[in-house]
Protein backbone atom coordinates (compact mmCIF):
# COMPACT_ATOMS: atom_id res chain seq x y z
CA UNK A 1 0.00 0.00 0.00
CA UNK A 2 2.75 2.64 1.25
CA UNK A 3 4.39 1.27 -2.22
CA UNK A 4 1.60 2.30 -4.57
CA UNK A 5 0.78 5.43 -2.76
CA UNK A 6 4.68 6.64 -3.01
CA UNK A 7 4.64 5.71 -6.39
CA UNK A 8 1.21 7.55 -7.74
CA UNK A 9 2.24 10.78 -5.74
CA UNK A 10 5.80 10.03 -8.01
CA UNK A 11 3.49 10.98 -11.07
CA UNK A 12 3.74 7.38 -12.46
CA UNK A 13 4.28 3.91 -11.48
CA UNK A 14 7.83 2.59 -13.32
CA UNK A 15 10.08 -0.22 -13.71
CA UNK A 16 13.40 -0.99 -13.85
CA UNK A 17 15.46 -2.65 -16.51
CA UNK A 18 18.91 -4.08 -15.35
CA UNK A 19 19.97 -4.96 -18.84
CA UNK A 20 19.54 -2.65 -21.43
CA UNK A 21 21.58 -2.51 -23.94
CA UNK A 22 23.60 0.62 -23.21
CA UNK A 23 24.35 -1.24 -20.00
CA UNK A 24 25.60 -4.23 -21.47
CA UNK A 25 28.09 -2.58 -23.53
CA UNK A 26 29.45 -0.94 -20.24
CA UNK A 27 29.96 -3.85 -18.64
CA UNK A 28 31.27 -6.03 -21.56
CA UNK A 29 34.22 -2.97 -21.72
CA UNK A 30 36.87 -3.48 -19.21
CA UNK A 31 36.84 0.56 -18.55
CA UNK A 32 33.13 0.57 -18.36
CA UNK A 33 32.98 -2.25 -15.81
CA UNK A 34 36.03 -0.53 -13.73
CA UNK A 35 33.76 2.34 -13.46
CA UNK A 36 30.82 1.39 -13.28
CA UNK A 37 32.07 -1.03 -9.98
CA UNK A 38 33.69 1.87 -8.44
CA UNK A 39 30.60 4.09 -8.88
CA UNK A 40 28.62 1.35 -7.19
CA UNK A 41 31.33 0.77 -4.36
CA UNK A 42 31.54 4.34 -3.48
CA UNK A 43 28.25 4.62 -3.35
CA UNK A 44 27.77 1.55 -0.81
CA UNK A 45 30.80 3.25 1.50
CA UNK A 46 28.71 6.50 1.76
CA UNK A 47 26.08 4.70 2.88
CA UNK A 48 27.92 2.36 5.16
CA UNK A 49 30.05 5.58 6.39
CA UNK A 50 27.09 7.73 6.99
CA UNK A 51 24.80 4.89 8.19
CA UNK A 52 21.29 6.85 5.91
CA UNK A 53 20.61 6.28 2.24
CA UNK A 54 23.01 7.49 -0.64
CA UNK A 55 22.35 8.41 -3.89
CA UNK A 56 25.05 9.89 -6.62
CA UNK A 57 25.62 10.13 -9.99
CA UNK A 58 28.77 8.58 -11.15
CA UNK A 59 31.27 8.60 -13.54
CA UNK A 60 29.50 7.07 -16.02
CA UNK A 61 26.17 9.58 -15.52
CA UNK A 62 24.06 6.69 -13.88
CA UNK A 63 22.54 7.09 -10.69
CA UNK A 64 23.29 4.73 -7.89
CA UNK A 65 21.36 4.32 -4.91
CA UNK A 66 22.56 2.34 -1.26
CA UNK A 67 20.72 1.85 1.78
CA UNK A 68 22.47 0.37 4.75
CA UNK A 69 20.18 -2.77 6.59
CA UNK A 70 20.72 -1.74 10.41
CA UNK A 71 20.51 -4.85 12.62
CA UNK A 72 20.72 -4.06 16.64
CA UNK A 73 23.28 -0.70 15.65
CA UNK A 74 25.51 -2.76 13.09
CA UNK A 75 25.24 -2.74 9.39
CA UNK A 76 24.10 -6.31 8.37
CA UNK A 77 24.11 -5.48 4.51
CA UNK A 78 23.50 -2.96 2.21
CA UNK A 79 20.97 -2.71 -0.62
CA UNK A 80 21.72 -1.17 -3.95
CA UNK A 81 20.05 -0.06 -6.83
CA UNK A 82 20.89 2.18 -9.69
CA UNK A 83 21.67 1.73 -13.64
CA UNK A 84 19.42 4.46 -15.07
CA UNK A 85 20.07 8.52 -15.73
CA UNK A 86 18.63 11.21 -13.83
CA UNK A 87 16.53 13.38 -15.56
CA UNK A 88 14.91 13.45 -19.61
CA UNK A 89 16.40 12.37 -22.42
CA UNK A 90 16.52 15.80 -23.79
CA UNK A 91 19.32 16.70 -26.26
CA UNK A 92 22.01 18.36 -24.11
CA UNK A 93 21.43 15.44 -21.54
CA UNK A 94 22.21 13.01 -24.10
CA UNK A 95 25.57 15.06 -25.33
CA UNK A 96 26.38 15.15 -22.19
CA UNK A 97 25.96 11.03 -20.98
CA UNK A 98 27.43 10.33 -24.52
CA UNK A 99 30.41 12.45 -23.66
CA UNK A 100 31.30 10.44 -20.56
CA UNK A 101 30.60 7.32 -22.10
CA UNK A 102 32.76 7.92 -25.31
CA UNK A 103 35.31 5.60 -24.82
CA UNK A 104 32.72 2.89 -25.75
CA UNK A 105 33.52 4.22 -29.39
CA UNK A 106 30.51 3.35 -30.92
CA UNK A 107 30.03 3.79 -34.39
CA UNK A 108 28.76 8.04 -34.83
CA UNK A 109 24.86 8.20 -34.18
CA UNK A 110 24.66 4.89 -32.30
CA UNK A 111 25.61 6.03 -29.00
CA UNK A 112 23.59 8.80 -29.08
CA UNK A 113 20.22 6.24 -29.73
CA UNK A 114 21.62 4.13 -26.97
CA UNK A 115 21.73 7.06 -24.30
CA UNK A 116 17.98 8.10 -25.27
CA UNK A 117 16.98 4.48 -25.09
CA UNK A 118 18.64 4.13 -21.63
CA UNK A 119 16.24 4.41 -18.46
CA UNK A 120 15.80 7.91 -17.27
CA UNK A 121 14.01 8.65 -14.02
CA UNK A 122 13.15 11.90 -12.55
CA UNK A 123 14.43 13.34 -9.24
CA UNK A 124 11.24 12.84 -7.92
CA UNK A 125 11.13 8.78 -8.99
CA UNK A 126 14.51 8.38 -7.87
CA UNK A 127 13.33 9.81 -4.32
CA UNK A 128 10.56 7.27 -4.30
CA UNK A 129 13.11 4.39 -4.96
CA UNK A 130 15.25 5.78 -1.98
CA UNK A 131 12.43 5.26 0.41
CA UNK A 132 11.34 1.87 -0.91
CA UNK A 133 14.65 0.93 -0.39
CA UNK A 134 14.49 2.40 2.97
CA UNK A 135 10.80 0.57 3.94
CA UNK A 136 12.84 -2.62 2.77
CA UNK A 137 16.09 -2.15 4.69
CA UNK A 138 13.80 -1.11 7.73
CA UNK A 139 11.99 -4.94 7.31
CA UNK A 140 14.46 -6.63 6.63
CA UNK A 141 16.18 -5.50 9.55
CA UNK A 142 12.86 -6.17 12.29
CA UNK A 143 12.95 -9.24 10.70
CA UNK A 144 16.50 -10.18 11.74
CA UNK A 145 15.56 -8.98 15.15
CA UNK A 146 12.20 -10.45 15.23
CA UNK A 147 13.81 -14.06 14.30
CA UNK A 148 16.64 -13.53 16.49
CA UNK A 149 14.45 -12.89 19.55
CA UNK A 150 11.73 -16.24 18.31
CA UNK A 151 15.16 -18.62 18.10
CA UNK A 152 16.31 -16.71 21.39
CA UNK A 153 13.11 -17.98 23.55
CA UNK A 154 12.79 -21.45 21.74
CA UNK A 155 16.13 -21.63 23.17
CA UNK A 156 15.13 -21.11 26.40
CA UNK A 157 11.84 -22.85 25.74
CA UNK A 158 14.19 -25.87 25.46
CA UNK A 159 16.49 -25.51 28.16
CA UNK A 160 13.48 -25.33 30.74
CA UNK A 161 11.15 -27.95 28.54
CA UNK A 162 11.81 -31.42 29.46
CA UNK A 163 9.61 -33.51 28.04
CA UNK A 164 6.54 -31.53 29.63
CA UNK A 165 8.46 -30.45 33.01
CA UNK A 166 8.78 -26.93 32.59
CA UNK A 167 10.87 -25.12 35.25
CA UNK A 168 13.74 -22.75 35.52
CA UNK A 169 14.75 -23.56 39.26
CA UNK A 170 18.17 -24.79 39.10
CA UNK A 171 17.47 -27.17 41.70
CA UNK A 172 15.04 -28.96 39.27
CA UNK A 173 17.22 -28.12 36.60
CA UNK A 174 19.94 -30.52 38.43
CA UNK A 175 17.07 -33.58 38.55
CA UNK A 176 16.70 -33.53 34.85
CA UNK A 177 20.26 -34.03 35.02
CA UNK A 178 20.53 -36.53 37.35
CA UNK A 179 17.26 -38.41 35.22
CA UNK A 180 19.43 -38.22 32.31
CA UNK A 181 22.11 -40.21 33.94
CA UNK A 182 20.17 -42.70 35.92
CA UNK A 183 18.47 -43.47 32.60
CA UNK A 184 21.18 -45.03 30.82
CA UNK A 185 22.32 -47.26 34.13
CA UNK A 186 20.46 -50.22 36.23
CA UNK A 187 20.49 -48.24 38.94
CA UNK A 188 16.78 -48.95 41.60
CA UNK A 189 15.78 -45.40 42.02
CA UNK A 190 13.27 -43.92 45.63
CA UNK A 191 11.81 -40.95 44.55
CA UNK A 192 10.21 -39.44 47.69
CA UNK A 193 8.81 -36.02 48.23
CA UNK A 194 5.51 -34.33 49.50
CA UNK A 195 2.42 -34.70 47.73
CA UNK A 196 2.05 -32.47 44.61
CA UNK A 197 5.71 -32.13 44.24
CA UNK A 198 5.46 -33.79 41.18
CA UNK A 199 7.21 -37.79 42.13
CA UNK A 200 4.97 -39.53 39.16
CA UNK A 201 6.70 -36.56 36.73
CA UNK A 202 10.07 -37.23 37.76
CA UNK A 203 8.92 -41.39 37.99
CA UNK A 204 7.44 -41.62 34.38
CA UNK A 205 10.91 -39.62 32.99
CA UNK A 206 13.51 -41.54 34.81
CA UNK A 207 11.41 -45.28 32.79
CA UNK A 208 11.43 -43.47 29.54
CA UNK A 209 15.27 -43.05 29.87
């Protein structure tokens, strides 16, 4: 819902596609992917450094966004997105992507078509992205915490869940034990006690060892 809303007050609902062409040819080039991996790098380090959501426009023109996943005050992860141009696809945005992307040499005209074929988003759709990003990085991370906390009390569910007798008095804690070891021997066993205290418990645990 927060999704939809965030995207209709973005003027229009959008996609993004990882592999256009353009993109392709960047990383196929051994300068393009040098670049293009340091854009995304620094990128992730601003984010990591500043522990909030980064975007920039690299080298290459494209804009890439980081969000940092916060676990418990340490940075579990970081998501990324990015690969498309800020603005429109107007003329002197094109002269200028094709400018910093000239060492692709394509043949004259063809880079040109490439850059106005190329995803372009508007500053206000690449704010949305940032905060979808954020709302992920936000569940992801009360997630991690949520689980953590569910395997911490099975934990203790365990520990203080023998086979039905539930207690967390160390005393008791020391019969189990002793149960345990009785179990595997021939040992006769007098289990005494007042009534209540639970003797058929302790009697119906030490048979099934």
């Amino acid at each position: 819902h927060g999704s939809r809303r965030m995207m209709v007050e973005a003027e229009s609902t959008f996609g993004i596609a990882t592999e256009y062409p353009l993109l392709q040819s960047v990383r196929k080039h051994q300068e393009g992917l040098t670049r293009y991996r340091e854009d995304a790098l620094h990128t992730a380090e601003e984010a990591v450094s500043n522990r909030e959501a980064h975007a920039r426009e690299g080298k290459l023109g494209m804009i890439h966004v980081a969000v940092p996943v916060i676990v418990k005050d340490r940075i579990a992860g970081v998501f990324r997105c990015g690969d498309f141009f800020p603005g429109k696809p107007d003329d002197l945005t094109i002269a200028k992507i094709s400018e910093k992307l000239s060492f692709l040499e394509f043949p004259q005209g063809e880079l040109e078509e490439a850059v106005r074929n190329a995803p372009f988003f508007s500053s206000e759709k690449i704010a949305v992205i940032t905060n979808l990003l954020e709302m992920l990085a936000q569940e992801i991370s009360s997630y991690i915490e949520e689980s953590a906390k569910e395997e911490k009390e099975t934990e203790d569910a365990d520990r203080f869940n023998y086979q039905g007798l539930i207690t967390k008095n160390p005393i008791i804690i020391d019969i189990i034990r002793q149960i345990k070891l009785i179990g595997a021997s021939d040992s006769s066993v007098i289990i005494y006690g007042e009534s209540g205290t639970g003797k058929e418990v302790v009697n119906k645990l030490t048979h099934e060892h």
